[in-house]
C-alpha atoms as a PDB file:
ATOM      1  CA  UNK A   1      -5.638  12.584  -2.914  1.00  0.00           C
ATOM      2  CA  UNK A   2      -1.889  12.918  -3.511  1.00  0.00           C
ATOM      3  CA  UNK A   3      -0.732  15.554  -1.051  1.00  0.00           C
ATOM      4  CA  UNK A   4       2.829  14.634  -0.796  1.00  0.00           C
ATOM      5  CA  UNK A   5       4.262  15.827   2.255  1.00  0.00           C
ATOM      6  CA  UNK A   6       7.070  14.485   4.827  1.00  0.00           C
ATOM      7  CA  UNK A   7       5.510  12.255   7.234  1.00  0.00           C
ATOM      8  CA  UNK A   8       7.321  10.894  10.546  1.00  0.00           C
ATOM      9  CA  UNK A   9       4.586   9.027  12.028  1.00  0.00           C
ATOM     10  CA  UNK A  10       6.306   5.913  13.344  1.00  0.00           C
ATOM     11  CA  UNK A  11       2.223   4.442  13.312  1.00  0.00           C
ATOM     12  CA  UNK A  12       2.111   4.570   9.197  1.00  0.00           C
ATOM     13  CA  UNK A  13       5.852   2.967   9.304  1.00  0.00           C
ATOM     14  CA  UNK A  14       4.505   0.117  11.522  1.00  0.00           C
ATOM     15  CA  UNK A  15       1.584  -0.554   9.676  1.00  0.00           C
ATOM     16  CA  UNK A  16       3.486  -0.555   5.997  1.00  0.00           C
ATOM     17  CA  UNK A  17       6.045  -2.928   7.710  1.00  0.00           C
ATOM     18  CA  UNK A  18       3.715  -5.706   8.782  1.00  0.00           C
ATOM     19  CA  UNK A  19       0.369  -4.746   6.607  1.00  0.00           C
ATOM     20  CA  UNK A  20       1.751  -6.696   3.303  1.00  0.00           C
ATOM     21  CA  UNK A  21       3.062  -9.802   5.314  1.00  0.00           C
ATOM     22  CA  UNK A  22       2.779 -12.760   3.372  1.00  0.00           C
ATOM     23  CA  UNK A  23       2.473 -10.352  -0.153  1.00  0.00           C
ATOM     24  CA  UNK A  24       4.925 -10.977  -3.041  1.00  0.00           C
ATOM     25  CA  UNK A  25       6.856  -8.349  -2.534  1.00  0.00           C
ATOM     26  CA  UNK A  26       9.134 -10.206  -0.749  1.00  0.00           C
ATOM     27  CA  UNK A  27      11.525 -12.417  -3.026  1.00  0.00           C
ATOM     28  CA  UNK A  28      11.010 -16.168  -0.776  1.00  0.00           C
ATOM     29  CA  UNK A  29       8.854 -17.119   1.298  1.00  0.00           C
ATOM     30  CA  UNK A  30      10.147 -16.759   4.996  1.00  0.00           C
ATOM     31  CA  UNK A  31      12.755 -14.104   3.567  1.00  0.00           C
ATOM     32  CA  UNK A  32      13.329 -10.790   4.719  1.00  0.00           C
ATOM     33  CA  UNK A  33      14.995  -9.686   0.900  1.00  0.00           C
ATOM     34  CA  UNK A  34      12.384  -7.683  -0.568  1.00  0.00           C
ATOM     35  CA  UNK A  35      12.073  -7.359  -4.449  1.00  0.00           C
ATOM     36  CA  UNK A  36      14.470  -4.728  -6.358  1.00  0.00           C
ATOM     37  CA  UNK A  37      12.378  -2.394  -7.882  1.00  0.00           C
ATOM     38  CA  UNK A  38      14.926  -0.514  -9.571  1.00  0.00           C
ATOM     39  CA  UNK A  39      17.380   2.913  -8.999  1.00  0.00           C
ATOM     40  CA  UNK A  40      14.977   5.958  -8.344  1.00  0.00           C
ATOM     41  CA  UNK A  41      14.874   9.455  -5.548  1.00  0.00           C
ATOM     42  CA  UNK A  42      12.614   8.865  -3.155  1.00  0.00           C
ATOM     43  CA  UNK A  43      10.922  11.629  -4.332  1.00  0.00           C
ATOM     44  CA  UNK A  44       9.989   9.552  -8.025  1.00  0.00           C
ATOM     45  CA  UNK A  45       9.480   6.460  -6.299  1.00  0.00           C
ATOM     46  CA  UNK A  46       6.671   8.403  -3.916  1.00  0.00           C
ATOM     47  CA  UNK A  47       5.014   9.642  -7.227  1.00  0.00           C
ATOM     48  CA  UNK A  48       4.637   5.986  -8.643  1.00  0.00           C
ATOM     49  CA  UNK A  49       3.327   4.697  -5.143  1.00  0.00           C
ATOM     50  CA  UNK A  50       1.233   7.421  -5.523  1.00  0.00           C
ATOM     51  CA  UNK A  51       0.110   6.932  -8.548  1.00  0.00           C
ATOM     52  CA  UNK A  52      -0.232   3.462  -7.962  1.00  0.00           C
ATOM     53  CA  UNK A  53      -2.440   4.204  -5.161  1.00  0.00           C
ATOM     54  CA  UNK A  54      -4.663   6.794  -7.222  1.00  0.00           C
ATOM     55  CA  UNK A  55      -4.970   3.225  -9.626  1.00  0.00           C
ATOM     56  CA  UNK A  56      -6.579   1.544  -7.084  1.00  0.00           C
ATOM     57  CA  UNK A  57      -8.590   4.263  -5.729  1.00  0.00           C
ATOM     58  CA  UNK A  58     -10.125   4.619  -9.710  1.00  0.00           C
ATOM     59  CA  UNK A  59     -11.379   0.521  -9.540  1.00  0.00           C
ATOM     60  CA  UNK A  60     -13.454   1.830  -6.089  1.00  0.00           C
ATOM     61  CA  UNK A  61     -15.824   3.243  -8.344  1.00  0.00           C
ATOM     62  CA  UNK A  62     -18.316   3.946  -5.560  1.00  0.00           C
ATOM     63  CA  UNK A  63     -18.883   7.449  -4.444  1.00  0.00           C
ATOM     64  CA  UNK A  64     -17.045   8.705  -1.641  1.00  0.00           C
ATOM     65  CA  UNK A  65     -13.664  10.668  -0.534  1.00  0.00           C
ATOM     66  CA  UNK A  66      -9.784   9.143  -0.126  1.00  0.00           C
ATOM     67  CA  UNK A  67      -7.822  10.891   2.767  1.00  0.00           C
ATOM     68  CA  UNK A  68      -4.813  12.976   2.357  1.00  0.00           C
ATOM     69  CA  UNK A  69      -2.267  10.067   3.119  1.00  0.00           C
ATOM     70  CA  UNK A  70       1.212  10.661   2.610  1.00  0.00           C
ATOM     71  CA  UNK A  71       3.956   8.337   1.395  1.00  0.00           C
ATOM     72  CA  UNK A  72       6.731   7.544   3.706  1.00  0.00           C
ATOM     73  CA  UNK A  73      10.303   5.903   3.177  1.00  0.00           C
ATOM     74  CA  UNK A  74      11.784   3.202   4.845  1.00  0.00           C
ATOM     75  CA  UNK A  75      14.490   1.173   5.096  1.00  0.00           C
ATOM     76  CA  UNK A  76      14.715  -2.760   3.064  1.00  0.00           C
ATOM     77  CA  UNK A  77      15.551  -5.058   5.586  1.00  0.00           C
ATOM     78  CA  UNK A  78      19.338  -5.669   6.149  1.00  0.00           C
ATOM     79  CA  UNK A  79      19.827  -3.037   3.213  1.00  0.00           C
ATOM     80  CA  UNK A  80      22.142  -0.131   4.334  1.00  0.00           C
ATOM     81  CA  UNK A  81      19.293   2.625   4.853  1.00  0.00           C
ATOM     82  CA  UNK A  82      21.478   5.121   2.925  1.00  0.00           C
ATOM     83  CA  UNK A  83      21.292   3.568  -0.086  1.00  0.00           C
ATOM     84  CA  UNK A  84      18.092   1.145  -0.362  1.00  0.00           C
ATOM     85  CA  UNK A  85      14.534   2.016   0.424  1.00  0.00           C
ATOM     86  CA  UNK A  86      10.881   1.498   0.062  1.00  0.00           C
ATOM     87  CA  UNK A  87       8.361   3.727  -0.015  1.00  0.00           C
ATOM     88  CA  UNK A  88       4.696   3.135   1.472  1.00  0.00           C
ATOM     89  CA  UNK A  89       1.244   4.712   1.178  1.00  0.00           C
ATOM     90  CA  UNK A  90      -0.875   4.618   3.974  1.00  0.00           C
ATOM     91  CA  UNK A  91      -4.728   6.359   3.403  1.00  0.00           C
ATOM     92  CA  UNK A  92      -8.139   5.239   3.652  1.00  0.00           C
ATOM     93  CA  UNK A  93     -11.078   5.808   1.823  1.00  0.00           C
ATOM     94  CA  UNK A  94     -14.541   6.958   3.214  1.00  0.00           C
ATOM     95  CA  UNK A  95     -18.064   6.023   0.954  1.00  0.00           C
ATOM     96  CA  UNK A  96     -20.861   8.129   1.059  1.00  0.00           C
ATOM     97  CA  UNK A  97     -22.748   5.186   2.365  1.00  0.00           C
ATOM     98  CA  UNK A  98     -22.049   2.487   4.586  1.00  0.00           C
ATOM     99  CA  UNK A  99     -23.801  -0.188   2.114  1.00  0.00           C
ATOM    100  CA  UNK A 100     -21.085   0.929  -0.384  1.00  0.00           C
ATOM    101  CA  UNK A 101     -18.424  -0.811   1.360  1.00  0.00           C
ATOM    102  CA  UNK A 102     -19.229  -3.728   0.135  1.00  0.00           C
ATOM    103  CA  UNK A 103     -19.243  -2.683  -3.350  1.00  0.00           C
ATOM    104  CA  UNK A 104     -16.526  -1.256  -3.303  1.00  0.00           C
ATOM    105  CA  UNK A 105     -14.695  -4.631  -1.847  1.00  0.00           C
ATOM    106  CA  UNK A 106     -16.453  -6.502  -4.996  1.00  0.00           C
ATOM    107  CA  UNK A 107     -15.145  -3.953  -7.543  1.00  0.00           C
ATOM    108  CA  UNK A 108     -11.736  -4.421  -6.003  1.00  0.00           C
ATOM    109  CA  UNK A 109     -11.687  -7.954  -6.003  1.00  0.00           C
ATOM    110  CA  UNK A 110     -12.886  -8.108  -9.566  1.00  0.00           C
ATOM    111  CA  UNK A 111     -11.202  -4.734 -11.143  1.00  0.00           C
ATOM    112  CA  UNK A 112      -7.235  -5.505  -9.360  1.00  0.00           C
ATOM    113  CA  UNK A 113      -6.734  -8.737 -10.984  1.00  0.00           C
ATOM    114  CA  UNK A 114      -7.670  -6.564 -14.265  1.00  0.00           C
ATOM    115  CA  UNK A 115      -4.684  -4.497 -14.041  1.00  0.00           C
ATOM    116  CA  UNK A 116      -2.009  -6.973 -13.239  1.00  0.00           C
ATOM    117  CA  UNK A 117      -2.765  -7.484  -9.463  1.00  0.00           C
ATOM    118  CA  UNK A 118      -2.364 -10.988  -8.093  1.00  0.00           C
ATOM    119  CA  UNK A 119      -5.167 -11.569  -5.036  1.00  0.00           C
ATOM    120  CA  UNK A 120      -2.807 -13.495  -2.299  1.00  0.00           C
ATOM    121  CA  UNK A 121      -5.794 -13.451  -0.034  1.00  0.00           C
ATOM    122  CA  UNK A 122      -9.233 -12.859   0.681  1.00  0.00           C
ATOM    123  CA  UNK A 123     -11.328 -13.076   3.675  1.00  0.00           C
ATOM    124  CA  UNK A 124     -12.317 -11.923   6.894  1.00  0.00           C
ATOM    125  CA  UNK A 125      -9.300 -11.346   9.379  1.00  0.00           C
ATOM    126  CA  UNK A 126      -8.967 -12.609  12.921  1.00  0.00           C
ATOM    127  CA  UNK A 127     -10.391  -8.960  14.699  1.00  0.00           C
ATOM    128  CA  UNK A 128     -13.413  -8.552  16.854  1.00  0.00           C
ATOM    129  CA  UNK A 129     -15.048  -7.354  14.204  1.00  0.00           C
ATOM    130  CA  UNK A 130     -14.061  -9.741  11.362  1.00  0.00           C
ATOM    131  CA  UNK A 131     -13.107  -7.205   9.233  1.00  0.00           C
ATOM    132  CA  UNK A 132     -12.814  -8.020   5.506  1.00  0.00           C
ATOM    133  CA  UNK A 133      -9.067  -7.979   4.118  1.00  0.00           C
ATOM    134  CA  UNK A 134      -7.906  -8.111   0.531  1.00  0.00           C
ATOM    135  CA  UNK A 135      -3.972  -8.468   0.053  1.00  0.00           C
ATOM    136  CA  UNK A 136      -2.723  -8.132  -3.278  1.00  0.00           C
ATOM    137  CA  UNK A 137       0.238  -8.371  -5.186  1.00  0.00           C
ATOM    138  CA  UNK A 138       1.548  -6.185  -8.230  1.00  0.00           C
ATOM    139  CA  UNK A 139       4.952  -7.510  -9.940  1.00  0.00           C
ATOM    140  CA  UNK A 140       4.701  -5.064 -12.978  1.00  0.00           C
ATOM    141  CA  UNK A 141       4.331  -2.580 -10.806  1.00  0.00           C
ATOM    142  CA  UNK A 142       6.800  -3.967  -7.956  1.00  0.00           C
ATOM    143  CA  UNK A 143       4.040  -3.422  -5.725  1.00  0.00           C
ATOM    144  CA  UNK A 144       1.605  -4.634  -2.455  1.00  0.00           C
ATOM    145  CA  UNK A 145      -1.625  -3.659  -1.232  1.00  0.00           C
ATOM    146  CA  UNK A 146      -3.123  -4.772   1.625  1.00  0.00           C
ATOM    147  CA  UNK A 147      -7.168  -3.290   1.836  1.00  0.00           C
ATOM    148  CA  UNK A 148      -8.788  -3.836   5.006  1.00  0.00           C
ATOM    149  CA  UNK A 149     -13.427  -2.991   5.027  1.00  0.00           C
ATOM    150  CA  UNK A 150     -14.105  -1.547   8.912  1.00  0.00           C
ATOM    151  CA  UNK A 151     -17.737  -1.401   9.038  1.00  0.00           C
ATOM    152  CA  UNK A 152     -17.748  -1.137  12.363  1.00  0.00           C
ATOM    153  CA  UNK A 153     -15.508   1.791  12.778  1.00  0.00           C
ATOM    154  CA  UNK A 154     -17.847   5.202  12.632  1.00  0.00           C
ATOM    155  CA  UNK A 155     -17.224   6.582  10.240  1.00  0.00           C
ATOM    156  CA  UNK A 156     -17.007   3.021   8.385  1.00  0.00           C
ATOM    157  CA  UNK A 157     -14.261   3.106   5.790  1.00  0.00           C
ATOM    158  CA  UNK A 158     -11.736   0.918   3.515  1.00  0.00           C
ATOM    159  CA  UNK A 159      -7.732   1.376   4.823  1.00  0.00           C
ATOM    160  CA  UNK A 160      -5.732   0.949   2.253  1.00  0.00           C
ATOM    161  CA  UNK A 161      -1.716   0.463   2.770  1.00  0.00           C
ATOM    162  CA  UNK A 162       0.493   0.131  -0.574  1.00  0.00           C
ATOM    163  CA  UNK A 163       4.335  -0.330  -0.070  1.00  0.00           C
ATOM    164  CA  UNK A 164       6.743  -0.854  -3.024  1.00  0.00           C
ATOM    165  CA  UNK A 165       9.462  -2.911  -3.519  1.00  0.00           C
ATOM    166  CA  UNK A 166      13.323  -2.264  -2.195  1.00  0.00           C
ATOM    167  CA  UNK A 167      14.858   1.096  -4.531  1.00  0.00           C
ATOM    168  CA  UNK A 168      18.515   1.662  -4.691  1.00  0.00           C
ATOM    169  CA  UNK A 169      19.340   5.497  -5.068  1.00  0.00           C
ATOM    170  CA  UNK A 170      21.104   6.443  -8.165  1.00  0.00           C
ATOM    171  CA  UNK A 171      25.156   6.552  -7.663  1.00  0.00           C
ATOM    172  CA  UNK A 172      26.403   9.824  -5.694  1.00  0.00           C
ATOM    173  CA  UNK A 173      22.711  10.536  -3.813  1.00  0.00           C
ATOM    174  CA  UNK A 174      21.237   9.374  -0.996  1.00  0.00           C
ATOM    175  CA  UNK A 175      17.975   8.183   0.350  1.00  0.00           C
ATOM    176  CA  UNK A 176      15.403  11.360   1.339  1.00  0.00           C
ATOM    177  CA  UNK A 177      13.577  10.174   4.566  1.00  0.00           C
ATOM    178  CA  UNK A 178      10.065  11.305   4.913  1.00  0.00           C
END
Protein backbone atom coordinates (compact mmCIF):
# COMPACT_ATOMS: atom_id res chain seq x y z
CA UNK A 1 0.00 0.00 0.00
CA UNK A 2 2.64 2.71 0.45
CA UNK A 3 4.06 3.29 -3.01
CA UNK A 4 5.35 6.71 -2.58
CA UNK A 5 5.66 8.39 -5.73
CA UNK A 6 5.22 12.19 -7.01
CA UNK A 7 1.73 12.77 -7.83
CA UNK A 8 0.38 16.02 -9.76
CA UNK A 9 -3.13 15.15 -10.06
CA UNK A 10 -4.88 18.44 -9.36
CA UNK A 11 -8.23 15.77 -8.67
CA UNK A 12 -6.40 14.20 -5.32
CA UNK A 13 -5.41 18.04 -4.38
CA UNK A 14 -9.13 19.01 -4.69
CA UNK A 15 -10.46 16.29 -2.89
CA UNK A 16 -7.76 16.58 0.23
CA UNK A 17 -8.69 20.36 0.22
CA UNK A 18 -12.42 20.10 0.79
CA UNK A 19 -12.72 16.17 1.94
CA UNK A 20 -11.84 17.06 5.82
CA UNK A 21 -14.12 20.25 5.92
CA UNK A 22 -15.48 20.72 9.17
CA UNK A 23 -12.44 18.14 10.75
CA UNK A 24 -10.21 19.44 13.58
CA UNK A 25 -7.50 19.99 11.77
CA UNK A 26 -8.26 23.32 11.41
CA UNK A 27 -7.43 25.51 14.62
CA UNK A 28 -11.30 27.59 14.81
CA UNK A 29 -14.11 26.98 13.54
CA UNK A 30 -14.73 29.14 10.31
CA UNK A 31 -10.77 29.56 10.12
CA UNK A 32 -8.65 28.91 7.35
CA UNK A 33 -5.26 28.45 9.97
CA UNK A 34 -4.73 24.88 9.98
CA UNK A 35 -2.99 23.14 13.01
CA UNK A 36 1.05 23.24 13.22
CA UNK A 37 2.13 19.93 13.12
CA UNK A 38 5.63 20.56 13.57
CA UNK A 39 9.16 21.19 11.28
CA UNK A 40 9.61 18.05 8.96
CA UNK A 41 10.75 17.32 4.69
CA UNK A 42 8.00 16.56 2.95
CA UNK A 43 9.46 13.50 2.33
CA UNK A 44 9.10 12.42 6.51
CA UNK A 45 5.91 14.02 6.78
CA UNK A 46 4.60 11.65 3.61
CA UNK A 47 5.96 8.59 5.61
CA UNK A 48 3.83 9.47 8.81
CA UNK A 49 0.65 10.20 6.57
CA UNK A 50 1.51 7.10 5.29
CA UNK A 51 1.85 5.36 8.03
CA UNK A 52 -1.01 6.88 9.46
CA UNK A 53 -2.99 5.70 6.64
CA UNK A 54 -1.57 1.98 6.83
CA UNK A 55 -3.17 2.54 10.80
CA UNK A 56 -6.36 2.87 9.56
CA UNK A 57 -6.23 0.44 6.85
CA UNK A 58 -5.12 -2.35 9.90
CA UNK A 59 -8.75 -1.43 11.99
CA UNK A 60 -10.54 -2.54 8.32
CA UNK A 61 -9.94 -5.91 9.32
CA UNK A 62 -12.10 -7.31 6.52
CA UNK A 63 -10.48 -9.00 3.63
CA UNK A 64 -9.79 -7.11 0.67
CA UNK A 65 -6.97 -4.87 -1.21
CA UNK A 66 -5.98 -0.85 -0.56
CA UNK A 67 -4.91 0.95 -3.86
CA UNK A 68 -1.56 2.31 -4.57
CA UNK A 69 -2.45 5.99 -3.49
CA UNK A 70 0.18 8.39 -3.27
CA UNK A 71 0.68 11.29 -0.86
CA UNK A 72 0.71 14.72 -2.24
CA UNK A 73 1.85 18.22 -0.76
CA UNK A 74 0.10 21.25 -0.59
CA UNK A 75 0.14 24.48 0.43
CA UNK A 76 -1.57 25.77 4.31
CA UNK A 77 -3.78 28.39 3.53
CA UNK A 78 -2.28 31.96 3.54
CA UNK A 79 1.10 30.14 4.53
CA UNK A 80 3.96 31.08 2.07
CA UNK A 81 4.00 27.66 0.01
CA UNK A 82 7.83 27.64 0.30
CA UNK A 83 7.96 27.16 3.66
CA UNK A 84 4.57 25.56 5.12
CA UNK A 85 2.79 22.52 3.85
CA UNK A 86 0.49 19.64 4.30
CA UNK A 87 0.63 16.53 3.03
CA UNK A 88 -2.54 14.32 1.99
CA UNK A 89 -3.30 10.66 1.23
CA UNK A 90 -5.80 9.94 -1.12
CA UNK A 91 -6.55 5.78 -1.76
CA UNK A 92 -9.39 3.59 -1.47
CA UNK A 93 -9.89 0.30 -0.38
CA UNK A 94 -11.68 -2.59 -2.30
CA UNK A 95 -13.36 -5.82 -0.03
CA UNK A 96 -13.55 -9.04 -1.39
CA UNK A 97 -17.25 -8.78 -0.92
CA UNK A 98 -19.69 -6.20 -1.24
CA UNK A 99 -21.46 -7.25 2.24
CA UNK A 100 -18.04 -6.41 3.79
CA UNK A 101 -18.48 -2.83 3.41
CA UNK A 102 -20.43 -2.57 6.02
CA UNK A 103 -18.19 -4.26 8.33
CA UNK A 104 -15.66 -2.68 7.60
CA UNK A 105 -17.59 0.88 8.34
CA UNK A 106 -18.51 -0.78 11.93
CA UNK A 107 -14.88 -1.76 12.67
CA UNK A 108 -13.93 1.77 11.78
CA UNK A 109 -16.35 3.44 13.75
CA UNK A 110 -15.58 1.30 16.75
CA UNK A 111 -11.59 0.58 16.25
CA UNK A 112 -10.63 4.80 15.34
CA UNK A 113 -11.87 6.14 18.50
CA UNK A 114 -9.47 3.24 19.99
CA UNK A 115 -6.42 4.81 18.76
CA UNK A 116 -6.95 8.41 19.57
CA UNK A 117 -9.39 9.33 16.69
CA UNK A 118 -12.19 11.74 17.51
CA UNK A 119 -15.53 10.77 15.19
CA UNK A 120 -16.71 14.53 14.08
CA UNK A 121 -19.38 12.85 12.06
CA UNK A 122 -21.26 10.00 11.01
CA UNK A 123 -23.92 9.42 8.56
CA UNK A 124 -25.10 9.19 5.21
CA UNK A 125 -24.05 12.25 2.94
CA UNK A 126 -26.29 14.32 0.71
CA UNK A 127 -25.35 12.09 -2.85
CA UNK A 128 -27.74 10.17 -4.98
CA UNK A 129 -26.69 7.37 -3.50
CA UNK A 130 -26.54 8.30 0.22
CA UNK A 131 -23.30 7.18 0.62
CA UNK A 132 -22.07 6.51 4.18
CA UNK A 133 -19.29 9.08 5.45
CA UNK A 134 -17.14 8.85 8.55
CA UNK A 135 -14.92 12.07 9.29
CA UNK A 136 -12.52 11.79 11.92
CA UNK A 137 -10.15 13.67 13.74
CA UNK A 138 -6.55 12.69 15.11
CA UNK A 139 -4.77 15.49 17.39
CA UNK A 140 -1.89 13.12 18.55
CA UNK A 141 -1.34 12.42 15.35
CA UNK A 142 -2.13 16.06 13.84
CA UNK A 143 -4.31 14.32 11.58
CA UNK A 144 -7.97 14.01 9.45
CA UNK A 145 -9.69 11.34 7.77
CA UNK A 146 -12.57 11.61 5.96
CA UNK A 147 -13.95 7.69 4.81
CA UNK A 148 -16.64 7.71 2.42
CA UNK A 149 -18.73 3.53 1.76
CA UNK A 150 -19.82 3.65 -2.29
CA UNK A 151 -21.85 0.65 -2.61
CA UNK A 152 -23.13 1.66 -5.52
CA UNK A 153 -20.00 2.29 -7.41
CA UNK A 154 -18.91 -1.24 -9.27
CA UNK A 155 -16.55 -2.19 -8.03
CA UNK A 156 -18.09 -1.01 -4.50
CA UNK A 157 -15.32 0.30 -2.29
CA UNK A 158 -14.39 2.59 0.91
CA UNK A 159 -12.35 6.11 -0.28
CA UNK A 160 -10.37 7.06 2.16
CA UNK A 161 -8.63 10.74 2.15
CA UNK A 162 -6.13 11.55 5.20
CA UNK A 163 -4.47 15.08 5.18
CA UNK A 164 -2.16 16.28 8.02
CA UNK A 165 -1.81 19.28 9.67
CA UNK A 166 0.28 22.60 8.35
CA UNK A 167 4.50 21.50 8.49
CA UNK A 168 7.06 24.18 8.44
CA UNK A 169 10.36 22.96 6.66
CA UNK A 170 13.38 22.90 8.77
CA UNK A 171 15.56 26.34 8.44
CA UNK A 172 17.68 26.53 5.04
CA UNK A 173 15.23 23.83 2.94
CA UNK A 174 12.35 24.13 1.19
CA UNK A 175 9.07 22.47 0.61
CA UNK A 176 9.36 19.25 -2.07
CA UNK A 177 6.08 19.41 -4.16
CA UNK A 178 4.70 16.13 -5.21
Amino acid sequence: MTNIRPRTSAFFASVALTAVTGCGVTSAEGSDDVTYAGISTSSDAADAVVKVSSGIHDLIEVEGKPSDGSPGVQGCAGKDREKYFKIFHAWSFYPASAADLDVAMENLKEGLPKQGWKIVQYGPDTSANRNVVLIADNDGRRAGVHIAQMKKRNPPKLSLTVVSGCYQVPDGQEVEHF
